[in-house]
Protein backbone atom coordinates (compact mmCIF):
# COMPACT_ATOMS: atom_id res chain seq x y z
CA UNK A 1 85.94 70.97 -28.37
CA UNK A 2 88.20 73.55 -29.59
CA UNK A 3 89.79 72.14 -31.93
CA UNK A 4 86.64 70.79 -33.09
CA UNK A 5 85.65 75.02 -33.50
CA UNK A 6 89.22 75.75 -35.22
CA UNK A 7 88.42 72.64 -37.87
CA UNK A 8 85.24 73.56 -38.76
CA UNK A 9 86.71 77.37 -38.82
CA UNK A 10 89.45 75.61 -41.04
CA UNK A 11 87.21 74.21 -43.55
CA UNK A 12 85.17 77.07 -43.49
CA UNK A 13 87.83 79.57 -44.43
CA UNK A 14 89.14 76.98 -47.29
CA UNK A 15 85.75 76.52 -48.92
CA UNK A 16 85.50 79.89 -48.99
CA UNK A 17 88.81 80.83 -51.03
CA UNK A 18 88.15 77.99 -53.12
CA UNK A 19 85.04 79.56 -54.29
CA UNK A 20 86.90 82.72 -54.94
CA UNK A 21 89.09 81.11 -56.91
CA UNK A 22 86.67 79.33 -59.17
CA UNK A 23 84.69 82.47 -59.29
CA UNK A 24 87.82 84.50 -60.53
CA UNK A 25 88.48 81.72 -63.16
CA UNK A 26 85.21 81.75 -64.92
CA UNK A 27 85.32 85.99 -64.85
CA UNK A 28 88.62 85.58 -66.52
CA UNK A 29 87.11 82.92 -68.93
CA UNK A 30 84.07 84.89 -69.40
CA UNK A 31 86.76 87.79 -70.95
CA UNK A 32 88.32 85.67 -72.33
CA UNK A 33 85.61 85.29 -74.47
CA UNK A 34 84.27 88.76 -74.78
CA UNK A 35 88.07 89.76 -76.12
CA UNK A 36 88.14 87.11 -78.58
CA UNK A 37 85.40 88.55 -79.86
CA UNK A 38 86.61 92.05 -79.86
CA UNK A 39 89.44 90.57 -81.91
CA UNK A 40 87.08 89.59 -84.50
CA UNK A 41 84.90 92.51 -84.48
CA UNK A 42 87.69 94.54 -85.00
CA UNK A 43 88.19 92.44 -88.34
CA UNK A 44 85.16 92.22 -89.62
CA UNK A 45 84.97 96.27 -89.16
CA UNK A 46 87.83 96.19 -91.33
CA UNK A 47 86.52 94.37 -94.03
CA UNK A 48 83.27 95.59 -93.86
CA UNK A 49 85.45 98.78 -94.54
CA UNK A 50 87.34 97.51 -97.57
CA UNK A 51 84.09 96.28 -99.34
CA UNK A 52 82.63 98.69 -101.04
CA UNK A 53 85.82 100.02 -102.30
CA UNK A 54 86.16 96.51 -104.13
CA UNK A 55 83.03 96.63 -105.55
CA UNK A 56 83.16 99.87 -106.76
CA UNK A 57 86.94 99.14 -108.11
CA UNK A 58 84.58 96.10 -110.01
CA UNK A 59 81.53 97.96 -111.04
CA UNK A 60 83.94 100.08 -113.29
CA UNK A 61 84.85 97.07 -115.42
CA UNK A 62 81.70 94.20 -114.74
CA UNK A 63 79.19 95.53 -116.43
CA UNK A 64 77.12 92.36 -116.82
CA UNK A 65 78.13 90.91 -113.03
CA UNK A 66 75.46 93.08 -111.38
CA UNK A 67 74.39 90.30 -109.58
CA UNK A 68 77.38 88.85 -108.56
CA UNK A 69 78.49 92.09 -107.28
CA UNK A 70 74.49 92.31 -105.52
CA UNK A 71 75.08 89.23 -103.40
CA UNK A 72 78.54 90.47 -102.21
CA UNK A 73 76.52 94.27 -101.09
CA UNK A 74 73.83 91.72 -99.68
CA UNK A 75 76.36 89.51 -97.66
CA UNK A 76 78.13 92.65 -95.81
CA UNK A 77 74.85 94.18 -95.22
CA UNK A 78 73.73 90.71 -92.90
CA UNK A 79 77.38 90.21 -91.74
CA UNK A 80 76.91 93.40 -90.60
CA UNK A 81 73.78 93.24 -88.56
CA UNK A 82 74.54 90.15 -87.20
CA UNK A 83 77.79 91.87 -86.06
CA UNK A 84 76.04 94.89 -84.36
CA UNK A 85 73.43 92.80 -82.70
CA UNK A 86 75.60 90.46 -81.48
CA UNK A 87 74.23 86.97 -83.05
CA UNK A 88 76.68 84.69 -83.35
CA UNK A 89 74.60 81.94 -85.55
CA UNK A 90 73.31 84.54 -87.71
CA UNK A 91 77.13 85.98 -88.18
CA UNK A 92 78.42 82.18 -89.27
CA UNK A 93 75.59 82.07 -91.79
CA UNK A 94 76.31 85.65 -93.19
CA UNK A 95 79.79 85.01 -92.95
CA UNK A 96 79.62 82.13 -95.11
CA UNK A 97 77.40 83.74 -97.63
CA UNK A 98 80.33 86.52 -97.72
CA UNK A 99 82.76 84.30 -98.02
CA UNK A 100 80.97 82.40 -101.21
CA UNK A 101 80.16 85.88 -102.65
CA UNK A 102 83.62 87.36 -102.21
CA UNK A 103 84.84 83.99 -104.06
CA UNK A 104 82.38 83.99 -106.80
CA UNK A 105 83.28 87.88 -107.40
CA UNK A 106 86.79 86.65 -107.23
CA UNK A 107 86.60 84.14 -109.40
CA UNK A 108 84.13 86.34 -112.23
CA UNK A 109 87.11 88.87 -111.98
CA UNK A 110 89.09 86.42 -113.66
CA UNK A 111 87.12 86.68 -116.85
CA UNK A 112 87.98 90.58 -116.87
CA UNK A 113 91.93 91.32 -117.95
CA UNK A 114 92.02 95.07 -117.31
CA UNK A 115 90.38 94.51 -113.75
CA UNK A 116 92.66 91.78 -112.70
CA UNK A 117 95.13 94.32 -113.90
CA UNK A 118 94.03 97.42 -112.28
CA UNK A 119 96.29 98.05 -109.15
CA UNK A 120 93.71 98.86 -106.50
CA UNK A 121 91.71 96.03 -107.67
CA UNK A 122 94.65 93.99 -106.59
CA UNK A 123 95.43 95.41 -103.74
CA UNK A 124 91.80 95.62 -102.22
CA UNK A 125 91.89 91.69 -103.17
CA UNK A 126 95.23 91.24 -101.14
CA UNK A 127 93.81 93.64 -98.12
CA UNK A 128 90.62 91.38 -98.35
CA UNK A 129 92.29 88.03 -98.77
CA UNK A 130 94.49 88.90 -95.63
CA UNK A 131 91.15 89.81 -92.94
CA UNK A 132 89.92 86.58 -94.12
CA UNK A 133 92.86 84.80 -92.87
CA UNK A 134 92.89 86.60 -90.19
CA UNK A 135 89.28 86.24 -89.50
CA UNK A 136 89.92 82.66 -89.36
CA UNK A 137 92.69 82.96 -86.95
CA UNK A 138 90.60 84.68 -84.91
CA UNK A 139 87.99 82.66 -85.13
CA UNK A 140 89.58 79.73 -84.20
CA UNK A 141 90.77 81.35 -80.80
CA UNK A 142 87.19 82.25 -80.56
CA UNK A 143 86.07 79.03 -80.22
CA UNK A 144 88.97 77.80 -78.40
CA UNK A 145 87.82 80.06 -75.51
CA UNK A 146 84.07 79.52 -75.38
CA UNK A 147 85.11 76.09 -75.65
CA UNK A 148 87.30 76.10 -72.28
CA UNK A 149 84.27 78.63 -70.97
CA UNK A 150 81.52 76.09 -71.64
CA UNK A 151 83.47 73.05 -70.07
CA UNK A 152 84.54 75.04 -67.22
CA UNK A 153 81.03 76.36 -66.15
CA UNK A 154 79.64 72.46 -66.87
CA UNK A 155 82.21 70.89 -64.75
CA UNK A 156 81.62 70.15 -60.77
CA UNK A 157 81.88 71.97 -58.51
CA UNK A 158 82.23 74.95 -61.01
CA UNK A 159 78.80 74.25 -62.02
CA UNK A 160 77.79 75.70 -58.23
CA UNK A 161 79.68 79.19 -58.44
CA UNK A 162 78.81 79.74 -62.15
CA UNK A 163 74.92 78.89 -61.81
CA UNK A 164 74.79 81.10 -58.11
CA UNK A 165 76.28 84.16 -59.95
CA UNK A 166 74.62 83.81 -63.51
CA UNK A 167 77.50 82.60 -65.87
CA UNK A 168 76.25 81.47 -69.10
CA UNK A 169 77.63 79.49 -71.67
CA UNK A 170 78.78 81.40 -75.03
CA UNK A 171 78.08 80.10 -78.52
CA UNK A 172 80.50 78.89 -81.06
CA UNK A 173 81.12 80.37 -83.87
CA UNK A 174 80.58 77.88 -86.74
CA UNK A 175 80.40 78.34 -90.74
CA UNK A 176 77.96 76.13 -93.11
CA UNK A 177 80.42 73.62 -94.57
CA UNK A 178 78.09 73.97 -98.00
CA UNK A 179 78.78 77.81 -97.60
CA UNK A 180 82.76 77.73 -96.79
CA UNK A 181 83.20 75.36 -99.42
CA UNK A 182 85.91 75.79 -102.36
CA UNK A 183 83.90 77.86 -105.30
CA UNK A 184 83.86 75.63 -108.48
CA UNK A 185 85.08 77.85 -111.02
CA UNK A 186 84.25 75.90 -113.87
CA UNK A 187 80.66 76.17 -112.97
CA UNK A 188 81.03 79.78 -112.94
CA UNK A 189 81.57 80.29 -116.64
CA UNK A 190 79.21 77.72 -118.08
């Protein structure tokens, strides 16, 4: 009979530090997640930053790109707000109409010697060009980790701890493959 006690004692005391170990796993996922986004964040503060120096280094030589230059003021203005409030769908949709924006004011520069010329205009393309890659880098770890969150909070008997103590899933980050597309140049100038 007592070792029938000690057993059950046993299992008891196992169960229990197994769920304390799962439960430690999805916090640390759960962080995971929340830092990955901080990495981003941190980006897109940085090029939300370097923005309207680049359009102002362009209004000084597009006269006649007013638009072009509109949708790029447009674009951070809804990256933005998505970023504040937190939306990740509504940040890959902005972030793709950004993206087309930056490359069709990219691509108009082209048609404007002195600007491709001028040094900060350069350099604020470099800066700019350099947070995107990085943004993607980012991104990509981003997705990596609410990836393993999702499967690990979906999985048994993870499912248990993670439903008990209210972990939810987190959402990808994900880009409109119309909207990250390669901007046709040619089409720009006709």
């Amino acid at each position: 009979m007592e070792i029938v006690i000690f057993v059950i004692i046993g299992l008891a005391v196992v169960l229990v530090l197994y769920g304390i170990a799962i439960y430690n796993a999805l916090v640390r996922l759960k962080h995971n997640v929340d830092q990955a986004w901080s990495n981003i964040d941190v980006l897109l503060k940085q090029r939300h930053d370097e923005l309207p120096k680049l359009v102002e280094t362009c209004k000084r030589y597009m006269q006649h790109e007013r638009e072009t230059l509109e949708r790029v003021v447009e674009a951070r203005a809804a990256v933005s707000k998505a970023r504040q409030a937190g939306d990740v769908a509504a940040l890959g949709i902005a972030e793709g109409a950004l993206r087309a924006g930056l490359g069709g004011l990219f691509a108009v520069a082209e048609a404007y010697p002195d600007l491709k010329a001028d040094a900060s205009f350069q350099q604020l393309q470099s800066r700019i060009s350099l947070l995107e890659d990085s943004i993607a880098d980012r991104r990509e770890f981003y997705n990596e980790s609410v990836n393993n969150n999702n499967v690990r909070i979906e999985q048994f008997p993870d499912v248990i701890i993670a439903r008990q103590f209210g972990f939810k899933s987190a959402e990808l980050l994900t880009f409109d493959e119309a909207e990250i597309a390669d901007v046709n140049i040619k089409e720009l100038f006709e």
